[in-house]
Protein backbone atom coordinates (compact mmCIF):
# COMPACT_ATOMS: atom_id res chain seq x y z
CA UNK A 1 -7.59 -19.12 12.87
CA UNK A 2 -5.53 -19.22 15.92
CA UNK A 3 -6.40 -16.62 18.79
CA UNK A 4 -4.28 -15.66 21.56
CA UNK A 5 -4.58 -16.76 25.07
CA UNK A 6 -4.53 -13.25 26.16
CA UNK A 7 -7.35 -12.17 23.90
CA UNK A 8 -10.03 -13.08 26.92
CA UNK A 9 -7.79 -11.53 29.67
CA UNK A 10 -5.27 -8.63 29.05
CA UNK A 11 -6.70 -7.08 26.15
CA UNK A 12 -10.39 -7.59 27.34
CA UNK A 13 -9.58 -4.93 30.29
CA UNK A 14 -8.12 -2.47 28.15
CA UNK A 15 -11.15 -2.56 25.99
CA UNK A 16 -13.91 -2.45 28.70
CA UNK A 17 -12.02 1.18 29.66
CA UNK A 18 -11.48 1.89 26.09
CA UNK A 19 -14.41 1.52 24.09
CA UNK A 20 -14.33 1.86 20.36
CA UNK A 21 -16.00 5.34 19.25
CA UNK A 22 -16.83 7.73 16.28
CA UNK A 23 -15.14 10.97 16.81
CA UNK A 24 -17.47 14.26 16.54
CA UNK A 25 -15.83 16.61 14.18
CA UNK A 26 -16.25 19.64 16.41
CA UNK A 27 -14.54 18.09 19.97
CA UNK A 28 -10.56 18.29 19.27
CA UNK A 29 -10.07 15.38 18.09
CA UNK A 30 -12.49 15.62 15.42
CA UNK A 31 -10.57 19.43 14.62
CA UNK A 32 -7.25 18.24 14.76
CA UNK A 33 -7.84 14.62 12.14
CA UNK A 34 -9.90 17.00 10.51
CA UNK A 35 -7.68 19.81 9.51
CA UNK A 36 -4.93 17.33 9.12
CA UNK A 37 -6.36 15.97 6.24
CA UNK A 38 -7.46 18.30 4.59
CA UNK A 39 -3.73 20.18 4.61
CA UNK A 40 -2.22 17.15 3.38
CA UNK A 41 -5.13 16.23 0.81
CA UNK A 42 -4.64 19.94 -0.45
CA UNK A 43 -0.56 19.32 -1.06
CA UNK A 44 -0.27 18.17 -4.87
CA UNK A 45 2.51 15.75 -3.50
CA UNK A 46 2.93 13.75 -6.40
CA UNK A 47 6.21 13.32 -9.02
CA UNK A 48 8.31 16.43 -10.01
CA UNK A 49 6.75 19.28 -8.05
CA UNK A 50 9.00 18.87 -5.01
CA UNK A 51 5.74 18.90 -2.66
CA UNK A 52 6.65 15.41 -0.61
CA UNK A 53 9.08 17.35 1.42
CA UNK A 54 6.71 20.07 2.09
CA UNK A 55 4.19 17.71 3.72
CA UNK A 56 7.11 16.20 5.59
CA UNK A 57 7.81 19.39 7.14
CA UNK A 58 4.31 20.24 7.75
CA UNK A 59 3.54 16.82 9.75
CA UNK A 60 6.86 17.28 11.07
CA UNK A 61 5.80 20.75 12.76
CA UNK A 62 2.47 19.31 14.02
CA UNK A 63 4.36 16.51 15.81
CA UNK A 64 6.85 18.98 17.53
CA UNK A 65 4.05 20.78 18.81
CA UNK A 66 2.76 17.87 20.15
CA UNK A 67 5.38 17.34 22.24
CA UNK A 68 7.22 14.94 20.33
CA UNK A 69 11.19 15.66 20.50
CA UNK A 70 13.38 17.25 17.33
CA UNK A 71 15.59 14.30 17.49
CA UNK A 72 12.88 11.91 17.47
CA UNK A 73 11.67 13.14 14.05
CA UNK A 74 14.11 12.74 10.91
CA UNK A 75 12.91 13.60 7.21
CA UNK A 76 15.47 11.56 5.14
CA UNK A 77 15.67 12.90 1.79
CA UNK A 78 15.42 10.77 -1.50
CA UNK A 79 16.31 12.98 -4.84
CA UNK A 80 13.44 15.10 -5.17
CA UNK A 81 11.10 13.21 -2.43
CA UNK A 82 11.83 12.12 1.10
CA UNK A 83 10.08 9.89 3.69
CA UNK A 84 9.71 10.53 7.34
CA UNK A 85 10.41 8.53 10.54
CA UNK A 86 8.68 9.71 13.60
CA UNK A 87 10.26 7.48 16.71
CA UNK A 88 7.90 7.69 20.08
CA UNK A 89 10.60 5.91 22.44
CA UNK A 90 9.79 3.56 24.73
CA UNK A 91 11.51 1.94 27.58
CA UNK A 92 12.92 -1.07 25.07
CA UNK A 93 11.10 -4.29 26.59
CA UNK A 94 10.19 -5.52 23.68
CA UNK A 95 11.02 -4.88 19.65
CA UNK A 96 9.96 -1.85 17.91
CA UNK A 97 6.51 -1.73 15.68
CA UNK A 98 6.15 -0.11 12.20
CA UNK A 99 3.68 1.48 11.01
CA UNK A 100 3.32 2.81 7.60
CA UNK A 101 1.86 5.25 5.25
CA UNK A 102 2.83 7.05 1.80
CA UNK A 103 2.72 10.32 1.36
CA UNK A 104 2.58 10.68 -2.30
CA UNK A 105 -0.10 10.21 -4.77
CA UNK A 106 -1.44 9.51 -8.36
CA UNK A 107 -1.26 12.53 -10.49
CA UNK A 108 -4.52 14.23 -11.25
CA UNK A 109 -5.54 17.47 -13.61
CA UNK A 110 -7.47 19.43 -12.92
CA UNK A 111 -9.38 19.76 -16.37
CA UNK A 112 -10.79 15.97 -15.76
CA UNK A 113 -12.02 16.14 -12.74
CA UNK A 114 -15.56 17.35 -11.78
CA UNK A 115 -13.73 19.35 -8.21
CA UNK A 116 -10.34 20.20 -8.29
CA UNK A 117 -8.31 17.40 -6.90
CA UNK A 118 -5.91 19.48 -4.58
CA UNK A 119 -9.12 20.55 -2.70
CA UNK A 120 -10.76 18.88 -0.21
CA UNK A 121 -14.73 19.19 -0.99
CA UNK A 122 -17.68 17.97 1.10
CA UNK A 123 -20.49 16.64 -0.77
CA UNK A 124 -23.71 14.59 0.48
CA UNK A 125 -21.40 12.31 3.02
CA UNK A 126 -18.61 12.16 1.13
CA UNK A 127 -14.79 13.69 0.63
CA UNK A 128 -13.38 14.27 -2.64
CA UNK A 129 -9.94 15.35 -3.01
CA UNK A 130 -6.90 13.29 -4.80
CA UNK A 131 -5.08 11.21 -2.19
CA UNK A 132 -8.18 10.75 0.36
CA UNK A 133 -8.00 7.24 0.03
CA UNK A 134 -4.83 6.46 -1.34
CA UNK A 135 -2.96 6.68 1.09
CA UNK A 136 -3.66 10.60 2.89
CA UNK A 137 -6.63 9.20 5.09
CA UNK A 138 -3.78 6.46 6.57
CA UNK A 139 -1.35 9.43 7.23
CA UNK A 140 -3.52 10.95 8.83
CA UNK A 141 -4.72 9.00 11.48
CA UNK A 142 -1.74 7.58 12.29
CA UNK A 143 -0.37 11.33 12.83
CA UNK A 144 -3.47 12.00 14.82
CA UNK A 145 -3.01 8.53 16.81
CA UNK A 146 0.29 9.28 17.97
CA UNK A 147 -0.90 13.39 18.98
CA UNK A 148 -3.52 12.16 20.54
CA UNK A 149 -2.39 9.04 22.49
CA UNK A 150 0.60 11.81 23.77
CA UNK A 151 -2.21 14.09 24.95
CA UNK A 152 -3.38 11.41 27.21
CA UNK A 153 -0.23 10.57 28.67
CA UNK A 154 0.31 7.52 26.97
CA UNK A 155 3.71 5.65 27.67
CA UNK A 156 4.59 2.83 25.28
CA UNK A 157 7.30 0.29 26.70
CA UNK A 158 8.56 -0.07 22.73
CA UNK A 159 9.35 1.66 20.26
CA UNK A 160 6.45 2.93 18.08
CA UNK A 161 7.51 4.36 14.77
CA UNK A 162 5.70 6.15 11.93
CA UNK A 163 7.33 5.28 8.55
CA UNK A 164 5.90 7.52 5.78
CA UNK A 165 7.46 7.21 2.17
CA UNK A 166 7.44 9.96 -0.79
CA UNK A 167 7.16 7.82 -3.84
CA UNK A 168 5.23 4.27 -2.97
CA UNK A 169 3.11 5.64 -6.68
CA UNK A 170 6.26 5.72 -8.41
CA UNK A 171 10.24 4.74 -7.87
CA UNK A 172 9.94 3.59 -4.83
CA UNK A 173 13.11 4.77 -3.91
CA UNK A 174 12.14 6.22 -0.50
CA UNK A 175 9.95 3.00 0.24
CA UNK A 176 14.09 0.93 0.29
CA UNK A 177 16.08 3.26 1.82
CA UNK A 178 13.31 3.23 5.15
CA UNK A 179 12.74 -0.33 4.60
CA UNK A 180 16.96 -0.56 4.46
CA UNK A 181 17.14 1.63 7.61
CA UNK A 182 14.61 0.59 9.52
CA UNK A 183 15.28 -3.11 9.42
CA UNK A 184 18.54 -2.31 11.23
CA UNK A 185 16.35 -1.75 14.00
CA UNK A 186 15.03 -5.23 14.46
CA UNK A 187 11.09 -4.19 14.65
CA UNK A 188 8.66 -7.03 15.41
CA UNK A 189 6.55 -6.41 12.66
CA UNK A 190 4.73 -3.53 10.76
CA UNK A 191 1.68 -2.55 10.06
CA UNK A 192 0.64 -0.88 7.09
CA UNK A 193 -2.09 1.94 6.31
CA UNK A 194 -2.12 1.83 2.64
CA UNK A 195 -4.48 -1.80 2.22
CA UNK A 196 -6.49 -4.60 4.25
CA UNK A 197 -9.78 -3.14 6.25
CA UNK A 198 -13.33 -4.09 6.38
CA UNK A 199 -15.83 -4.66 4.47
CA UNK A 200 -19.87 -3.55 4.69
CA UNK A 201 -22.54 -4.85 3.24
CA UNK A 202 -25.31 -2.17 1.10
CA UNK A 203 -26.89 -1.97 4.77
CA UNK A 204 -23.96 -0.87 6.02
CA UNK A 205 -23.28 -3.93 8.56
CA UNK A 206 -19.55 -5.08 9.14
CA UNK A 207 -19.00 -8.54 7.31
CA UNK A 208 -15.28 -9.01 7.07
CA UNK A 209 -12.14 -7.56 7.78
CA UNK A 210 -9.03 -8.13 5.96
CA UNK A 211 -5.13 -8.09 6.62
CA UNK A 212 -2.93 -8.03 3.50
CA UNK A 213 0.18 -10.29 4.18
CA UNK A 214 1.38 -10.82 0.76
CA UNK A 215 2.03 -9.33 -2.28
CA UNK A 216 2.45 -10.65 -5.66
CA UNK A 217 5.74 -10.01 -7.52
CA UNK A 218 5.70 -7.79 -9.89
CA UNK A 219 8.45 -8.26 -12.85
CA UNK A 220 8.13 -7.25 -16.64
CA UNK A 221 9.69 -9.67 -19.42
CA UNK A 222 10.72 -7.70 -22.64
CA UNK A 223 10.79 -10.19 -25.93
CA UNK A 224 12.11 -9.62 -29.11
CA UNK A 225 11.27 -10.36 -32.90
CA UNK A 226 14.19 -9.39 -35.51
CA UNK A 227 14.20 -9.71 -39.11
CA UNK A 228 15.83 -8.72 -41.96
CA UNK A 229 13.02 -6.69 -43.24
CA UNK A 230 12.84 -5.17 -46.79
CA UNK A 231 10.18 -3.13 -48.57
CA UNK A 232 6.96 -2.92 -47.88
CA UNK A 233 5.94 -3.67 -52.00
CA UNK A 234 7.63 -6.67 -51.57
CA UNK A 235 6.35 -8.55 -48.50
CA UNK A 236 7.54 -11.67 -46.96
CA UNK A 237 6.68 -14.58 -45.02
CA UNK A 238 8.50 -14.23 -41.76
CA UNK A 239 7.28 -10.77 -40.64
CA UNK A 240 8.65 -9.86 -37.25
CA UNK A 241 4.84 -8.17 -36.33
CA UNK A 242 3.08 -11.41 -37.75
CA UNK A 243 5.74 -13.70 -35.98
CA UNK A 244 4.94 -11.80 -32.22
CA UNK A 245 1.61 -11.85 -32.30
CA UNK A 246 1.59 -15.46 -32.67
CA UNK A 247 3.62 -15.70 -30.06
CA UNK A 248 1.49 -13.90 -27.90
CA UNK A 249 -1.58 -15.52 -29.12
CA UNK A 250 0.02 -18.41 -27.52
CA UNK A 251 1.27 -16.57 -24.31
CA UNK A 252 -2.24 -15.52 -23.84
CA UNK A 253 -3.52 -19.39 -23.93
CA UNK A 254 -0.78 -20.30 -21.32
CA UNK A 255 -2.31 -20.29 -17.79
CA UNK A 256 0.31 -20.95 -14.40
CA UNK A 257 -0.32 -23.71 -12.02
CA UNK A 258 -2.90 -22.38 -9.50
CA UNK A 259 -2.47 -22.45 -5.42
CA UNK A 260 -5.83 -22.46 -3.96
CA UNK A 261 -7.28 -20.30 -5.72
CA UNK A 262 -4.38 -17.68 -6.99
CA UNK A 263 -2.21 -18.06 -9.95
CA UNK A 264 0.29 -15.94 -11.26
CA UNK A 265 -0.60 -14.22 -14.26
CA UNK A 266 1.43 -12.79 -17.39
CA UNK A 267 -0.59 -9.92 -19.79
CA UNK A 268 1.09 -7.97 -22.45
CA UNK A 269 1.16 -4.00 -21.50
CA UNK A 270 3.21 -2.49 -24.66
CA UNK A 271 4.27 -3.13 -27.73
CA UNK A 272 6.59 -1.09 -30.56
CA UNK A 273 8.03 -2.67 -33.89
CA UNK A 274 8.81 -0.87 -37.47
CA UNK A 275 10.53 2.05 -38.03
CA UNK A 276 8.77 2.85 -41.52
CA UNK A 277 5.56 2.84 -43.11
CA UNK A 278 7.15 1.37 -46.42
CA UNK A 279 9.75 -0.58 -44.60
CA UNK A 280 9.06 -4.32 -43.64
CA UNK A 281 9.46 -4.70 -39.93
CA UNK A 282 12.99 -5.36 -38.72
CA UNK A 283 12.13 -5.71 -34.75
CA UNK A 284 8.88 -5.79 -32.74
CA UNK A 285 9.01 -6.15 -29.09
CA UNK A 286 6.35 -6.76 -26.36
CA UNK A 287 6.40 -6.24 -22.41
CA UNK A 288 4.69 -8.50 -20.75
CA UNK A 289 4.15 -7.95 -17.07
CA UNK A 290 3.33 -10.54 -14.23
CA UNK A 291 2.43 -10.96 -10.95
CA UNK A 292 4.11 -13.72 -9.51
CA UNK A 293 2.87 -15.70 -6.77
CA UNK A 294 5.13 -15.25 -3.86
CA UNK A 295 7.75 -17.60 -3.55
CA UNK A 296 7.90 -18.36 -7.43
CA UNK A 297 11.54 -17.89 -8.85
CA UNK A 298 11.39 -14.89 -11.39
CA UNK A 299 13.50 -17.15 -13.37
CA UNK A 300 11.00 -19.76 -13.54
CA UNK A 301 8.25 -17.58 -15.42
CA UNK A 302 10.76 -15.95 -17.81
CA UNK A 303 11.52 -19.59 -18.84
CA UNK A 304 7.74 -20.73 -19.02
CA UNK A 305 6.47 -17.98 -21.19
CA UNK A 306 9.47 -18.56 -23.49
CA UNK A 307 8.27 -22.10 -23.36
CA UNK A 308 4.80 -20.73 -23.87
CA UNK A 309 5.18 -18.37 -26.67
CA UNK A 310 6.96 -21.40 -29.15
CA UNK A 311 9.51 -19.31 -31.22
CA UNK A 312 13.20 -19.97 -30.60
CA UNK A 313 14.23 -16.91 -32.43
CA UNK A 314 12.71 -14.78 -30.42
CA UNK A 315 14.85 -12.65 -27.37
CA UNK A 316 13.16 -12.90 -24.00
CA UNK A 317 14.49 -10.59 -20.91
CA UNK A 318 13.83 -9.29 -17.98
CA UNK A 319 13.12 -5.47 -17.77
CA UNK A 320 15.10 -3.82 -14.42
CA UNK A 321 15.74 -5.61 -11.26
CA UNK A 322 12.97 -7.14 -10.15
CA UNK A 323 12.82 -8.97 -6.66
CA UNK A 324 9.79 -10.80 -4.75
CA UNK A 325 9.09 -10.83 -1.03
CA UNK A 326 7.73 -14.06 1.28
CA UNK A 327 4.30 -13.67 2.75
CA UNK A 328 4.04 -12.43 6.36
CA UNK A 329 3.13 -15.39 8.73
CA UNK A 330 0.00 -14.85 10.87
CA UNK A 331 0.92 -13.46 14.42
CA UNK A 332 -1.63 -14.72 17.18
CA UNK A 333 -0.89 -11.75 19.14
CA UNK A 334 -1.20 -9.22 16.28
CA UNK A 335 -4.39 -11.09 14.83
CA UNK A 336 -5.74 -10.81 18.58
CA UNK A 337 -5.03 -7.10 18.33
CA UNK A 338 -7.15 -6.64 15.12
CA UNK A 339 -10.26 -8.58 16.03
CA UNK A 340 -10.05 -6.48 19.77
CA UNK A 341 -9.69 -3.38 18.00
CA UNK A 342 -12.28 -3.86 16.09
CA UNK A 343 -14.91 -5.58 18.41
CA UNK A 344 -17.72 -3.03 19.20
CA UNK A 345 -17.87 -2.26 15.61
CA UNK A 346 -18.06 -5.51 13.97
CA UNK A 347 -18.34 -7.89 16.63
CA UNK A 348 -17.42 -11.68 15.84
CA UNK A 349 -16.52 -10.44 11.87
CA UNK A 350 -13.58 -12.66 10.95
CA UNK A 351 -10.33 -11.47 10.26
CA UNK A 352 -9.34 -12.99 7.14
CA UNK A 353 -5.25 -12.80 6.07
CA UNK A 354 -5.44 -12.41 2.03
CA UNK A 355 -2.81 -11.42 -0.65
CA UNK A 356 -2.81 -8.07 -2.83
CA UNK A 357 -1.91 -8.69 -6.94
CA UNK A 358 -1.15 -4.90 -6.59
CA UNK A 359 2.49 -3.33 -5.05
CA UNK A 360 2.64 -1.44 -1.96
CA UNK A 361 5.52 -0.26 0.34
CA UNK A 362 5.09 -3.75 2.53
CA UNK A 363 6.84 -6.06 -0.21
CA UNK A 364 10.08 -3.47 0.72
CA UNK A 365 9.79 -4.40 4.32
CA UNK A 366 8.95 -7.88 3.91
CA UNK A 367 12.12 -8.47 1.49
CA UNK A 368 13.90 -6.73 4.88
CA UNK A 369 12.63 -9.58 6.64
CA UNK A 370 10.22 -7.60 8.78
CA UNK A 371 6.46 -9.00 8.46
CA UNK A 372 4.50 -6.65 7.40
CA UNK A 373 0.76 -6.45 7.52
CA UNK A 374 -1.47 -4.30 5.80
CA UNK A 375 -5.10 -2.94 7.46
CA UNK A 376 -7.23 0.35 7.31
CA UNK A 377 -9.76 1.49 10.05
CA UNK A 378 -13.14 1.64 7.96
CA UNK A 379 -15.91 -0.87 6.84
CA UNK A 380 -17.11 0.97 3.54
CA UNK A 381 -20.09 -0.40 1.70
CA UNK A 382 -19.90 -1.75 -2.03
CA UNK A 383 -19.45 1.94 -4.24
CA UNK A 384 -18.72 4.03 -1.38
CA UNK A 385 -14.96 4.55 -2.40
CA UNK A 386 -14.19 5.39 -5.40
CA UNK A 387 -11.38 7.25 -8.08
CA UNK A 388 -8.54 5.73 -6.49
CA UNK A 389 -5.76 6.30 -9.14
CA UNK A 390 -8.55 7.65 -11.29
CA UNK A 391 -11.13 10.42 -11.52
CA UNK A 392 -13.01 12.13 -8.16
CA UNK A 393 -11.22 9.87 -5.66
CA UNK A 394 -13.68 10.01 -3.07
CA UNK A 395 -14.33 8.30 0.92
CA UNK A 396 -17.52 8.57 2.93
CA UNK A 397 -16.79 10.69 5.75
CA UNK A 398 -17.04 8.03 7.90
CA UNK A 399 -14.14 6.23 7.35
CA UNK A 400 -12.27 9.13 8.65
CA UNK A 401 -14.33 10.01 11.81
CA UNK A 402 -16.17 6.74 12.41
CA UNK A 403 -13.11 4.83 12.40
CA UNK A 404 -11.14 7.14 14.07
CA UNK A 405 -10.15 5.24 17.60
CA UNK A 406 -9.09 2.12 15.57
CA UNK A 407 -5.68 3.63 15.77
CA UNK A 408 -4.97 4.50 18.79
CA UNK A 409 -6.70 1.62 20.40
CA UNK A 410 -4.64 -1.02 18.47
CA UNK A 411 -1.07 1.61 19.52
CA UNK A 412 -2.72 0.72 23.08
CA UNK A 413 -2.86 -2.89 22.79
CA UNK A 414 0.07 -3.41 20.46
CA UNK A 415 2.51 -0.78 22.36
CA UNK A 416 2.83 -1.60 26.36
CA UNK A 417 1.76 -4.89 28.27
CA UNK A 418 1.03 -2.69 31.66
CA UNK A 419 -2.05 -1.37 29.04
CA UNK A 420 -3.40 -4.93 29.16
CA UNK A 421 -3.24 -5.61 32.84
């Protein structure tokens, strides 16, 4: 992997005067990332209870206290969610940076869970509350980044600009219309909360750190079976329910050409046919949903699996409007940035570039044509988080204090060349 010239010169004085650090909870930093998450974790900010807007407002406040300017923050609403741009000016040298959160989360009841999930709850080294991984803990140290960079005076001579979006779990409707605005803006590059990080080993030490530069497409093919049906006494050969799971039997043996060592791959998620229980079949239809390697025409799979699954008769389409998104290229600078910010902690632990299967807000950005890379602060051990999307989503405390000056020290590096002189 290529590494920047200035890796040994620029960035290595900011660092010796910047030195990577946990936070104690009690000094103000600790109070203010602190209480910041555990406002937002305790918002229930996901689909139809209007609570996206409220944690807009709230970060909103915090950042206007902070000293950051009215006009400078804009909460852009988006039906019954909104996302938030938070603009720290600088003196235009360069292109703008991005950096990105969600402020919305998986749906969780109460009645499941062992702690309610709009609490935040301390237990044995950990923090349980829905949203403390996905994607709350990025929101809020980014938010505490930028409050806390301003309390020391920091100048940046770009642009630095906190995108947060209100549906990333859902529509992604708010996820466009910032990538659609923002890309009028011409930023560099962003860099996004919500994947990438290290990785720990069961002792704890550092042993990898990853940057998410892809993402695999994600696209749903509907197909079809009619018949004429008839009743049930008086069965047939061609059943439309017989004739589609043969067809997917032979989806299922179909496997995509791999690159290195990722494929794209096609699995059938629902099904519905009949419309009696005395009534041969007279439709039964399948979704089948892929992820597509990037860079593979949508087109091109939707014709494979109808070449896969054998039947002429049957109806293949695509569900919605799909669209992929290229992979970000690796930026020496950038990469330089990571493995400095990241030093004292896990010195000489690779940074590795790697592609997600899974959607996130970057594919938005990256169809924009703004690279978009995707990072977190901590190096959690095998176990340590867990219940993302699911039950008793849970960090160790450390990712949140521990990792704490990741942000701010890669703002440093990233946001004014005078910092690395």
């Amino acid at each position: 992997m290529r590494r920047a010239a200035l890796l040994a010169t620029g960035f290595a004085a900011l660092i010796a005067t910047a030195p990577a650090r946990a936070v104690d909870r009690d000094s103000p930093e600790g109070r203010l990332l602190f209480d910041l998450f555990r406002a937002i974790v305790e918002m229930p900010t996901v689909k139809g209870r209007e609570q996206v807007p409220k944690m807009a407002r709230h970060l909103s406040a915090r950042l206007r206290k902070a000293g950051f300017a009215a006009r400078d923050i804009e909460i852009v609403p988006v039906g019954e969610t909104a996302g938030l741009i938070v603009t720290w000016r600088g003196t235009g040298a360069r292109p703008p940076i991005l950096f990105l959160a969600h402020m919305d989360v998986v749906e969780a009841k109460k009645s499941d869970w062992e702690r309610d999930p709009f609490r935040l709850h301390q237990e044995n080294g950990f923090l349980y509350g829905r949203g403390a991984s996905d994607n709350k803990l990025g929101v809020a140290q980014l938010v505490a980044a930028f409050i806390t960079l301003k309390r020391q005076g920091f100048r940046p001579d770009r642009d630095l600009v906190l995108a947060f979006t209100g549906d990333e779990e859902t529509d992604m409707n708010s996820s466009r219309a910032l990538a659609e605005r923002l890309a009028a803006r011409k930023p560099e590059f962003a860099i996004n909360s919500d994947s990438g990080g290290g990785r720990a080993d069961a002792a704890g030490k550092p042993i990898s750190f990853g940057v998410q530069v892809a993402e695999k497409t994600f696209a749903n093919f509907a197909v079809t079976i009619r018949n004429p049906g008839g009743h049930s006494a008086r069965p047939r050969p061609d059943n439309a329910i017989y004739e589609l799971a043969e067809l997917l039997g032979r989806v299922r043996a179909h496997q995509f050409p791999a690159e290195g060592n990722q494929r794209t791959t096609c699995v059938p998620t629902l099904l519905s046919g009949g419309h009696a229980d005395n009534a041969l079949p007279q439709r039964a239809t399948a979704t089948i949903n892929c992820r597509i390697l990037p860079g593979v025409p949508i087109d091109d799979i939707g014709r494979a699996l109808a070449e896969a699954g054998g039947n002429p008769a049957a109806e293949w389409s695509v569900v919605g409007e799909p669209f992929g998104a290229p992979a970000s290229p690796v930026h020496p600078e950038l990469f330089a940035a990571f493995t400095e910010a990241v030093k004292d902690r896990a010195p000489g632990v690779p940074i590795t570039p790697y592609m997600t299967p899974g959607a996130t807000d970057g594919k938005h950005f990256r169809a924009r044509g703004i690279p978009t890379y995707g990072v977190s602060a901590d190096f959690t051990r095998p176990g340590e988080v867990g219940g993302v999307h699911g039950l008793n989503e849970r960090i160790p405390e450390s990712a949140l204090f521990e990792a704490f000056d990741f942000w701010p020290r890669l703002m440093r590096l990233l946001g004014s060349e005078g910092e690395k002189k």
